[in-house]
Protein backbone atom coordinates (compact mmCIF):
# COMPACT_ATOMS: atom_id res chain seq x y z
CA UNK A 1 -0.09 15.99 -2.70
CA UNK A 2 1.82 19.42 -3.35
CA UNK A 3 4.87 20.76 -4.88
CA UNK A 4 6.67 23.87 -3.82
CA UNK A 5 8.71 25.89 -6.66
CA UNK A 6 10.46 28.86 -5.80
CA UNK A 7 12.97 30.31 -7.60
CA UNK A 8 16.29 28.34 -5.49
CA UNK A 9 14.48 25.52 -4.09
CA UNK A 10 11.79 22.67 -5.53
CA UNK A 11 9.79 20.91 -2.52
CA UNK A 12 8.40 17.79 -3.41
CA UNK A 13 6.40 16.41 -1.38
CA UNK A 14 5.05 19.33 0.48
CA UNK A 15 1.80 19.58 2.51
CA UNK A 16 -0.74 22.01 3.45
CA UNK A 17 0.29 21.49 6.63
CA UNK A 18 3.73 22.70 5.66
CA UNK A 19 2.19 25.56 3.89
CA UNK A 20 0.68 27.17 7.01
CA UNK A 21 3.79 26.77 9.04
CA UNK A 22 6.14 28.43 6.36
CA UNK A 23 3.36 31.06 6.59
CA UNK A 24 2.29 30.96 10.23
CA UNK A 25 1.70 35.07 9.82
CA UNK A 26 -0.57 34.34 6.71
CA UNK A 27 -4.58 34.18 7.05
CA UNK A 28 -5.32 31.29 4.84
CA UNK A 29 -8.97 30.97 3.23
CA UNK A 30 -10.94 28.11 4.60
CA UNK A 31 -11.11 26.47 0.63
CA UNK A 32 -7.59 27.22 -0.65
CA UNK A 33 -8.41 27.46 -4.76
CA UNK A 34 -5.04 27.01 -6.63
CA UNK A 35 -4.85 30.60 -7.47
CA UNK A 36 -4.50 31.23 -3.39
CA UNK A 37 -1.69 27.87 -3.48
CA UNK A 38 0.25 29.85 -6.89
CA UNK A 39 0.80 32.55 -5.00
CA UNK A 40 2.37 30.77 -2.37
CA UNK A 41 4.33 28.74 -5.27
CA UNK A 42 2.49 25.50 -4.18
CA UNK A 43 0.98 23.36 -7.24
CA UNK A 44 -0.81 20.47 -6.92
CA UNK A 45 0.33 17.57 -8.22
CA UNK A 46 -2.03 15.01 -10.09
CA UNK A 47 -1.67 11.48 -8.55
CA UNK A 48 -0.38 8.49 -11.56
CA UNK A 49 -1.08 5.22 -9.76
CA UNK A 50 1.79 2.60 -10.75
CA UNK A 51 0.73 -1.05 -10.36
CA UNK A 52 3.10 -2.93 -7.46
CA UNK A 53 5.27 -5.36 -8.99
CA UNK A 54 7.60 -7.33 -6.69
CA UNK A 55 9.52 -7.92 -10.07
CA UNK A 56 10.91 -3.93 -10.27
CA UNK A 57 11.98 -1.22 -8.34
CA UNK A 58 9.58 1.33 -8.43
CA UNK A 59 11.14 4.84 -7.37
CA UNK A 60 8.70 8.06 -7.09
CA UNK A 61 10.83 11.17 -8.81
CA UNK A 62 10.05 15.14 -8.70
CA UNK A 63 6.92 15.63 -10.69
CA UNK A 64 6.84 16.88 -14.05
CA UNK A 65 5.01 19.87 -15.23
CA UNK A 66 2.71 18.93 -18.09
CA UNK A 67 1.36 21.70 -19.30
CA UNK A 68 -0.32 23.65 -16.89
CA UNK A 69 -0.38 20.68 -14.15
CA UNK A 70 2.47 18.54 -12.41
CA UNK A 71 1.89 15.04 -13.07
CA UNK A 72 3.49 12.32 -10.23
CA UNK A 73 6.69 10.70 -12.18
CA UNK A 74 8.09 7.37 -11.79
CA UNK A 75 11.24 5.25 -12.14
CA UNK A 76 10.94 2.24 -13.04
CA UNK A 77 13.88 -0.85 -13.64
CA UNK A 78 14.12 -4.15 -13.22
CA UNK A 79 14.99 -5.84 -10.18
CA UNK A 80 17.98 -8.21 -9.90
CA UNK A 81 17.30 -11.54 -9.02
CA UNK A 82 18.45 -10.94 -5.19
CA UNK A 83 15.87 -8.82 -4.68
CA UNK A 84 13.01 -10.28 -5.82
CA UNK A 85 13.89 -13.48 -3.89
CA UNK A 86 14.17 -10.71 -0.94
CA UNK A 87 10.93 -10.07 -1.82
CA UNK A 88 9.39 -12.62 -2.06
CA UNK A 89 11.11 -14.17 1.13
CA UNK A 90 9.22 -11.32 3.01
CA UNK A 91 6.07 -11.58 1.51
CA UNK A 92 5.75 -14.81 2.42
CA UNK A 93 6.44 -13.91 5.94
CA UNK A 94 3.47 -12.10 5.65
CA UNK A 95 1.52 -15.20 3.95
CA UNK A 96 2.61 -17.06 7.33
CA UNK A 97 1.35 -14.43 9.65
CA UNK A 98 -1.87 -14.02 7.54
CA UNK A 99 -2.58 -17.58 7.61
CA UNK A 100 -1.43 -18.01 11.36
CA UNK A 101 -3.89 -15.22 12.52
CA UNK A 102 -6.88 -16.54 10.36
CA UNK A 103 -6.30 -20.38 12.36
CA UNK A 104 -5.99 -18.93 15.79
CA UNK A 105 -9.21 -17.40 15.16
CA UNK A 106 -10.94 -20.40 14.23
CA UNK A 107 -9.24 -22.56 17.25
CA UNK A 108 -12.66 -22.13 18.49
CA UNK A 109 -14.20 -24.61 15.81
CA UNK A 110 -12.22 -27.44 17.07
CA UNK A 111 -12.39 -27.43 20.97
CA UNK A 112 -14.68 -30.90 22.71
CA UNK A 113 -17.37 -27.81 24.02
CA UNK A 114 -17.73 -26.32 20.13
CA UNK A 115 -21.50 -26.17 18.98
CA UNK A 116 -20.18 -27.20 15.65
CA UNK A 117 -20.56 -30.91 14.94
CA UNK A 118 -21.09 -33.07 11.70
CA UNK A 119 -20.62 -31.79 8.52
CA UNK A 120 -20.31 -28.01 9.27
CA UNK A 121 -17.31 -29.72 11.72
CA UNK A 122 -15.70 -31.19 8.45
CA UNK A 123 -16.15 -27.98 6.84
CA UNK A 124 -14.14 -26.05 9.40
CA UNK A 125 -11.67 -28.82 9.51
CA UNK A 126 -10.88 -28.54 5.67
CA UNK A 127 -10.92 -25.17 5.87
CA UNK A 128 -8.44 -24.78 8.44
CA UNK A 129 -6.31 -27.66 6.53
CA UNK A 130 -6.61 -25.55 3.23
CA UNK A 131 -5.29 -22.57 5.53
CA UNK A 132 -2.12 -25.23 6.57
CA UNK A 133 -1.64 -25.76 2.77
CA UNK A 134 -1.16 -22.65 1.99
CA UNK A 135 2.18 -22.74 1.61
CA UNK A 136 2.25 -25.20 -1.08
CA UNK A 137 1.22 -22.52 -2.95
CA UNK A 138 4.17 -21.34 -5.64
CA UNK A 139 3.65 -17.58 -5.47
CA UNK A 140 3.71 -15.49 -2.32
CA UNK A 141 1.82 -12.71 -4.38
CA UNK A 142 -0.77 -14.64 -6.06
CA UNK A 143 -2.25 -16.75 -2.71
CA UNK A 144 -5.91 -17.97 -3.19
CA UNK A 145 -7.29 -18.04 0.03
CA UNK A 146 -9.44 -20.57 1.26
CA UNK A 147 -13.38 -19.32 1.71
CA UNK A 148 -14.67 -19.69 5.46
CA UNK A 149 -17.60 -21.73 6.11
């Protein structure tokens, strides 16, 4: 990712892509070095991963120059309690669908013409109970998944 600086604006973020249509007259280098992107007031901008917690708002700000470098800046405040139980409303949404997908593709397993019989039968049908449970689980973002057989 790129920032653009010039003296009345700050672009942030800005592509190469965006480069080369600002400067659709310009003849770009195949390997743009960052003394090509300076003159064009484009910096890179060095990537700061954030872990994901459903427990804060995590906002991305204008990137900070650190030296020589911009460095990727962050916001970061708690979340009120409506909106991690937003949260975590959705996510398990997405726990439902997950689990939903992963049984309709085992349907198979449990038809009268399935190969499967015996114990590898039992297997698939705790599995695919494990997958039902699921839910009983108390955190959307923590799920341990049951292991196919």
């Amino acid at each position: 990712m790129y920032i653009r600086i010039t003296d009345t604006e700050t672009i942030y973020p800005y592509t190469l892509r965006q480069l080369y249509v600002d400067f659709k007259n310009v003849s770009f280098p195949k390997n743009l070095t960052q003394e090509v992107l300076s003159n064009f007031s484009v910096y890179q901008v060095e990537q700061i991963s954030i872990d994901d917690d459903y427990t804060k708002n995590i906002v991305e700000l204008t990137p900070t120059q650190s030296g020589s470098v911009y460095v990727q800046n962050w916001s970061v405040t708690d979340a009120t309690t409506d909106e991690i139980n937003q949260r975590i409303e959705e996510q398990w949404i997405y726990v439902r669908e997950e689990r939903d997908s992963l049984l309709t593709s085992t349907d198979w397993t449990q038809s009268a013409d399935s190969p499967i019989s015996g114990s590898k039968l039992t297997e698939w049908q705790t599995y695919r109970q494990s997958l039902r449970d699921i839910t009983n689980q108390s955190n959307p973002y923590s799920i341990t998944w049951p292991s196919k057989p």
